[in-house]
Protein backbone atom coordinates (compact mmCIF):
# COMPACT_ATOMS: atom_id res chain seq x y z
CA UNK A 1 -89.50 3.76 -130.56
CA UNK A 2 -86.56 5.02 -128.53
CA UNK A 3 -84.07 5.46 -131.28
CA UNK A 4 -86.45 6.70 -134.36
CA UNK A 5 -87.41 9.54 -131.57
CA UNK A 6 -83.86 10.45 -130.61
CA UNK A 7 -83.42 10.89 -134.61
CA UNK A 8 -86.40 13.10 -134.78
CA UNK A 9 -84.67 14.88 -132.07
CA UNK A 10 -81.91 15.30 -134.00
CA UNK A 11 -83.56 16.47 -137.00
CA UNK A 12 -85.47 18.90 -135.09
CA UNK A 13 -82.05 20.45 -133.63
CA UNK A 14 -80.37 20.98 -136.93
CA UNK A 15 -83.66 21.96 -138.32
CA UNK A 16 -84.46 24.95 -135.91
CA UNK A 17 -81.15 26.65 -134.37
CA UNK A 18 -83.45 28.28 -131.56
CA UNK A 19 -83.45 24.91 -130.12
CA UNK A 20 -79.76 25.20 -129.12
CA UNK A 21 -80.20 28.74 -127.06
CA UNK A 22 -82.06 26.72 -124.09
CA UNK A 23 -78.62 24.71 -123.76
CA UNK A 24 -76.27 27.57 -123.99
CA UNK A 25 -78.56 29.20 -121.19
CA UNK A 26 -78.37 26.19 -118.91
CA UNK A 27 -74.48 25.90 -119.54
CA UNK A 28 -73.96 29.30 -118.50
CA UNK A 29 -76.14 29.47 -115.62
CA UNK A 30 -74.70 25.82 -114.23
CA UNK A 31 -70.78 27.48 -114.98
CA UNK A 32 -72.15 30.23 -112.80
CA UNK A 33 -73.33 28.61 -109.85
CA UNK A 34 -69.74 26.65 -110.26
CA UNK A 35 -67.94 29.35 -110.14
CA UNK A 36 -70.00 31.21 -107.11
CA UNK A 37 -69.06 27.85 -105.46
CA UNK A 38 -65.05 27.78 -106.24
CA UNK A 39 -64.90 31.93 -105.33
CA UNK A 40 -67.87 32.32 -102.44
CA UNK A 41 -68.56 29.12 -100.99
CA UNK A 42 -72.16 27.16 -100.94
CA UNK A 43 -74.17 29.97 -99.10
CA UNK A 44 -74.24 31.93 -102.14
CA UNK A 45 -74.11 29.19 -104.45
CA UNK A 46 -76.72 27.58 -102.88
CA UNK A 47 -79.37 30.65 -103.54
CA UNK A 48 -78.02 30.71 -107.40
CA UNK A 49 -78.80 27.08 -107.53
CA UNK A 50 -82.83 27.87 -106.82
CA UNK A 51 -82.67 30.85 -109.08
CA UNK A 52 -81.02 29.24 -112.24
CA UNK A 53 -83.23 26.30 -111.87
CA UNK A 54 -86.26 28.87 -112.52
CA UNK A 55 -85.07 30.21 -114.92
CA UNK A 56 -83.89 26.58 -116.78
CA UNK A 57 -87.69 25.58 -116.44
CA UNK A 58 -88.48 28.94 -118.44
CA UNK A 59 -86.20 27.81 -121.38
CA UNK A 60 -86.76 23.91 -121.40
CA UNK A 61 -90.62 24.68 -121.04
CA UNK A 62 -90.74 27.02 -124.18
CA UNK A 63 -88.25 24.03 -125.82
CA UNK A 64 -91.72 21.57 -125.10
CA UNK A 65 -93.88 24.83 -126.54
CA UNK A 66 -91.95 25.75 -129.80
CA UNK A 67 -91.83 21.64 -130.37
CA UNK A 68 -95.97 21.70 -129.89
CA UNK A 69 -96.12 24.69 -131.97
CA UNK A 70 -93.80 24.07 -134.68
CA UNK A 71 -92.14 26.92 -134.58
CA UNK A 72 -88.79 28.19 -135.23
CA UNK A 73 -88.43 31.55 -134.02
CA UNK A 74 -86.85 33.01 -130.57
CA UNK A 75 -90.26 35.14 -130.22
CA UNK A 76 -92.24 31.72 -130.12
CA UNK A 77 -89.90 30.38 -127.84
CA UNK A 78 -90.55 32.83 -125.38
CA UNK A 79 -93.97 33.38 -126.29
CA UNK A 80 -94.33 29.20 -124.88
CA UNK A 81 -92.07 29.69 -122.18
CA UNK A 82 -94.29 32.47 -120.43
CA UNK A 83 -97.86 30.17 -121.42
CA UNK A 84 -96.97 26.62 -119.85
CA UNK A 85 -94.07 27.78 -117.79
CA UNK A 86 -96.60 27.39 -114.25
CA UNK A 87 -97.91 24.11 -116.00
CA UNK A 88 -94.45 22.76 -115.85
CA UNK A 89 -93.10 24.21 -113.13
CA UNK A 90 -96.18 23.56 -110.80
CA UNK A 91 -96.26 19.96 -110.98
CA UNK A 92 -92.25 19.79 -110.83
CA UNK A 93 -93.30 21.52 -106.95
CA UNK A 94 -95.31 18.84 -106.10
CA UNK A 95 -93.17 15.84 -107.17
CA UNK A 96 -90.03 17.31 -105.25
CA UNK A 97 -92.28 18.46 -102.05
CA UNK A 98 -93.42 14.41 -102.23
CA UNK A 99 -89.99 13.24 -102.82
CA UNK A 100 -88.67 15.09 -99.61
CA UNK A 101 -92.03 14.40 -97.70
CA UNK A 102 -91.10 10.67 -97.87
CA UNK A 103 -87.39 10.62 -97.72
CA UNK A 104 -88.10 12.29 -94.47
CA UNK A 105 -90.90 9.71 -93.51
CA UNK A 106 -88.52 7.08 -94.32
CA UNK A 107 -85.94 8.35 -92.17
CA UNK A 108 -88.01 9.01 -89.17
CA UNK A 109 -89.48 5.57 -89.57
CA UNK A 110 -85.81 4.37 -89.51
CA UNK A 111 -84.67 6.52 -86.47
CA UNK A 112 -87.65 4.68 -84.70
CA UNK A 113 -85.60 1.51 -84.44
CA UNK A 114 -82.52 3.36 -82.90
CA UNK A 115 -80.80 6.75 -82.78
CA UNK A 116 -77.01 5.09 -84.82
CA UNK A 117 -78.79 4.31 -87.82
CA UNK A 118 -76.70 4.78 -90.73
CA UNK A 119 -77.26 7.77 -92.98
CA UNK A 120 -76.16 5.62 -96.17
CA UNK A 121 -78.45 2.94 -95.36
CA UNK A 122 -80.78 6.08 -95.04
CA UNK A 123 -80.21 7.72 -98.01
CA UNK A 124 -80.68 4.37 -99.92
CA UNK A 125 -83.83 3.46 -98.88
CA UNK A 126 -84.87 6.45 -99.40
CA UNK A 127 -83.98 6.03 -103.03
CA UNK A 128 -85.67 2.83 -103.43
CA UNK A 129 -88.96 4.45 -102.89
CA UNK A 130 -87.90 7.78 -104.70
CA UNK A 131 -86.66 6.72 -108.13
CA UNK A 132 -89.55 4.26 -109.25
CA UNK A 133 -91.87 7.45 -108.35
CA UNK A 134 -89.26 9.93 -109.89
CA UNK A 135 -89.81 7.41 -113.29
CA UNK A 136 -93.70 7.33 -113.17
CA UNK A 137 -94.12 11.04 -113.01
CA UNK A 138 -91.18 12.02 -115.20
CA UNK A 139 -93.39 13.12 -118.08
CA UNK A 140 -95.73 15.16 -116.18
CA UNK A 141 -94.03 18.22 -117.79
CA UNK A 142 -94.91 17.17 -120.91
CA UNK A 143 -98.05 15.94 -120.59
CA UNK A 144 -98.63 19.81 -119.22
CA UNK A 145 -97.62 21.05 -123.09
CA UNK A 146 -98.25 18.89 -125.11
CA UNK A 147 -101.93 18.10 -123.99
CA UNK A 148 -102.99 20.82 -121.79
CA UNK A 149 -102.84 18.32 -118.78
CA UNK A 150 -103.36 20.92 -115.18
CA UNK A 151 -101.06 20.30 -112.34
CA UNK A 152 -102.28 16.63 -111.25
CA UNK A 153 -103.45 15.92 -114.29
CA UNK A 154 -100.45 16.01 -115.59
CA UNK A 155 -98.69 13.72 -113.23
CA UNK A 156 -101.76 11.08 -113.74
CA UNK A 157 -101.29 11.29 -117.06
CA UNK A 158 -97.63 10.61 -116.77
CA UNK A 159 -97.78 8.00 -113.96
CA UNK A 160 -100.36 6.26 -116.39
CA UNK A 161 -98.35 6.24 -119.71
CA UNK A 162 -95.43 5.45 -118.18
CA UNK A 163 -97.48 1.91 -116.18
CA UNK A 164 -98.63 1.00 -119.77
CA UNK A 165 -95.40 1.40 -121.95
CA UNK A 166 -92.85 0.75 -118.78
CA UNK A 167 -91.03 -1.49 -121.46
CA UNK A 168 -90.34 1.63 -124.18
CA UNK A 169 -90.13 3.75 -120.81
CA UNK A 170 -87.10 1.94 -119.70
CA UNK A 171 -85.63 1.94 -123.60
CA UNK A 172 -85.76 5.54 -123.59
CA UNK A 173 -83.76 6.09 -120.39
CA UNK A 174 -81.18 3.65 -121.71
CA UNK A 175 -80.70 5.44 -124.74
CA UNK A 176 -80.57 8.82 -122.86
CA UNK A 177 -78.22 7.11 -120.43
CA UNK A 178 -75.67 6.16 -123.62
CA UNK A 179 -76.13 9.47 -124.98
CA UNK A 180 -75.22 10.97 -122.16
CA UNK A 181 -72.26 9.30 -121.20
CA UNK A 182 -70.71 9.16 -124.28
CA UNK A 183 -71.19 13.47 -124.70
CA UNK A 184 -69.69 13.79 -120.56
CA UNK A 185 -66.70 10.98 -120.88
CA UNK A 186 -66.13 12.96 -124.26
CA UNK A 187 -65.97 16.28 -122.41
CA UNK A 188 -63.85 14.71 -119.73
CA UNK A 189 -61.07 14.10 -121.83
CA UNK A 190 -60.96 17.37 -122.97
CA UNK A 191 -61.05 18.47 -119.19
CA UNK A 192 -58.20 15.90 -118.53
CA UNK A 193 -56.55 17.40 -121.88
CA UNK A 194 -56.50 20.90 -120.64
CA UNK A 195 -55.78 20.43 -116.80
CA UNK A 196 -53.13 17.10 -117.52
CA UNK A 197 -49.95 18.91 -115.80
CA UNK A 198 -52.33 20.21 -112.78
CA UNK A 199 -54.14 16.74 -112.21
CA UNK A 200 -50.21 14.78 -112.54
CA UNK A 201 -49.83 15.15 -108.70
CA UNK A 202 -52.85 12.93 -108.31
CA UNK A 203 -50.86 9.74 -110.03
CA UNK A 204 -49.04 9.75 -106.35
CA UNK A 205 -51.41 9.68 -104.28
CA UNK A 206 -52.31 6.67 -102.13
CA UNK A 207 -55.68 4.80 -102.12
CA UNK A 208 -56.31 6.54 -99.29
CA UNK A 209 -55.58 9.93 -99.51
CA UNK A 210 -57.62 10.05 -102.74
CA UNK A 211 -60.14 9.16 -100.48
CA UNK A 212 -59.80 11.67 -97.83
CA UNK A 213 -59.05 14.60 -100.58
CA UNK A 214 -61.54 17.29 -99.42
CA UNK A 215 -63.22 19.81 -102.26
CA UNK A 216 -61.09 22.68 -101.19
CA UNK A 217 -57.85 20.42 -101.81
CA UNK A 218 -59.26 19.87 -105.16
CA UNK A 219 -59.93 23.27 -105.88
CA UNK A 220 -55.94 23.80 -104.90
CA UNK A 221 -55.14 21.70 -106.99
CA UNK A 222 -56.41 22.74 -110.02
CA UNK A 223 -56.25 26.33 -109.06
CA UNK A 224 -58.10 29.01 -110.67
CA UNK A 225 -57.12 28.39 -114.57
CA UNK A 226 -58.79 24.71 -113.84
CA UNK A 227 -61.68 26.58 -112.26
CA UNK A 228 -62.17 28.59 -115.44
CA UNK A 229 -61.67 25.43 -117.81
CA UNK A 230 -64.15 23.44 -115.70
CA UNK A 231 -66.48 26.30 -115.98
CA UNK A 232 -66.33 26.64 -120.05
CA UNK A 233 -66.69 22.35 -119.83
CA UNK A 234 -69.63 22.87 -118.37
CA UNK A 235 -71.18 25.62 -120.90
CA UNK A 236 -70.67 23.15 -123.54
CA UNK A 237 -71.94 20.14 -121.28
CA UNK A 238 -75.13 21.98 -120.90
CA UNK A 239 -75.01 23.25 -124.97
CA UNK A 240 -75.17 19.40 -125.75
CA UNK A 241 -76.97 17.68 -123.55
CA UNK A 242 -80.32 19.99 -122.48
CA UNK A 243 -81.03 20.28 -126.29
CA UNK A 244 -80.82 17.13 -127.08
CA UNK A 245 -82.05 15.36 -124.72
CA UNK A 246 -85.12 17.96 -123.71
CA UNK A 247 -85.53 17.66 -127.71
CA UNK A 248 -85.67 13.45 -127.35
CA UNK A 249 -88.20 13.47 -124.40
CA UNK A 250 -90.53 15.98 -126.67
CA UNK A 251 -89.93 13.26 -129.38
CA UNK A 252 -90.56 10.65 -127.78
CA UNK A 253 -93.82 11.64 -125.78
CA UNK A 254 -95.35 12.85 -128.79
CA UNK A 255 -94.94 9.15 -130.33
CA UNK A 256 -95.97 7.24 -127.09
CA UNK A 257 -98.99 9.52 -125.97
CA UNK A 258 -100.38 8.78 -129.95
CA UNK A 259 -99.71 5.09 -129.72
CA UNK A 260 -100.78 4.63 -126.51
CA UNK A 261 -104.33 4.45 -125.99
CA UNK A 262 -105.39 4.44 -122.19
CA UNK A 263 -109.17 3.00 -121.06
CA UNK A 264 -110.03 4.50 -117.81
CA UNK A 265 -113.38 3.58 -116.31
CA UNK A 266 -115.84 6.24 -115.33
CA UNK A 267 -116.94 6.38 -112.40
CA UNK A 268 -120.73 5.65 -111.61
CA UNK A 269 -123.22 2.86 -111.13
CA UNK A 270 -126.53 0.83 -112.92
CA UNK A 271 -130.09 1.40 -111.96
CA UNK A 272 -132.42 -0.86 -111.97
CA UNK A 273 -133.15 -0.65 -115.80
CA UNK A 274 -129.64 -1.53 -116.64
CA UNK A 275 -129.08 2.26 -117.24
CA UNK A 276 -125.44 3.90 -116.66
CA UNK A 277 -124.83 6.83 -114.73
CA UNK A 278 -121.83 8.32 -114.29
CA UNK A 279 -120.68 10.64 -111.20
């Protein structure tokens, strides 16, 4: 199921052109916050951050949409964008509010056994009750489009699809992982290609002062034409990579939501006859 629906995904791409504009939106917007980073620091950076994620959601949202729809056209892109963009961005609240909610529980319950604990240790058990959440609910944003699902709908519907076809669930991140990769360690050599003569210095450093190398000293390093080069790497990370693999999660909902069929039992009890009523 996993590959046949990243080569629908593919066919879709080359199929409709608009697909690609969601990609060269989110490549722009994450060279921006890079550079607001590398010339103004996080404070400003940090604000971009919020406001480029909105407006990804906007793009990746009218993606799902124009998929639904079938069509092929910027207007319908848009036109999807504005209809489910609060029935994908909703949900996406809630997860993230829960996600924080318990990383925070997690670490007070910690910082109950002692006031030293370590943040690592933190920060990865914290994870261990994050990421198997993160996975059940990561198609609530489609199950929003692509069936009208409301806000917790939509994550119920996810969480429940995801229980049932864990196996395919679990194929489909491991192609997406490969895919991935293999786009970013191609972009890195082209990085590396561009910024060899800057990065040389790095050869002599120790173990340790690789280590200890702070952001700024990185940012030296590279000065600003490696700022610029990193910035156009990531315009073409995001051209590559939201497309196609927004376009394979589309795919690949559509083919597990139709071959998965979910019994749920309705709430409600027998009277005395034998007859059911439900609540």
């Amino acid at each position: 199921m996993a590959i046949p629906s990243l080569s629908k995904a593919f066919h879709l791409l080359f199929e409709k052109p608009v697909l690609w504009l969601p990609g060269l939106v989110a490549g722009l917007l994450a060279a921006g916050v890079w550079l607001a980073l590398a010339f103004s620091g996080t404070f400003f950076a940090g604000r971009l951050l919020v406001f480029a994620g909105l407006i990804a959601v906007f793009f990746i949202t009218g993606t799902f949409g124009l998929i639904k729809t079938g069509g092929a056209d910027l207007a319908s892109l848009f036109r999807n964008g504005m209809q489910y963009y609060f029935r994908v961005l909703l949900p996406g609240l809630v997860i993230v509010f829960v996600a924080l909610v318990t990383a925070l529980l997690v670490g007070m319950t910690l910082s109950l056994f002692g006031s030293a604990m370590d943040p690592i240790l933190i920060a990865d058990l914290a994870m261990a009750f994050l990421i198997p959440a993160l996975l059940l609910t990561f198609f609530a944003d489609t199950a929003a489009v692509f069936e009208d699902q409301r806000v917790f709908a939509s994550i119920r519907r996810s969480i429940l699809l995801v229980s049932v076809n864990l196996v395919r669930v679990i194929g489909f991140f491991a192609v997406a992982f490969i895919v991935s990769c293999g786009i970013l360690f191609t972009l890195m050599i082209v990085w590396t290609a561009f910024l060899v003569d800057k990065l040389e210095p790095l050869t002599t450093w120790t173990v340790e002062q690789q280590q200890a190398a702070t952001p700024q000293q990185m940012l030296a390093l590279i000065g600003t034409d490696g700022i610029w080069v990193t910035a156009g790497v990531l315009v073409l990370a995001g051209l590559l990579l939201v497309p196609i693999l927004t376009g394979y999660k589309a795919c690949f909902f559509k083919t597990l939501a139709g071959s998965s069929v979910i019994i749920e039992q309705a709430a409600g009890e027998y009277d005395s006859k034998g007859r059911w009523y439900k609540y």
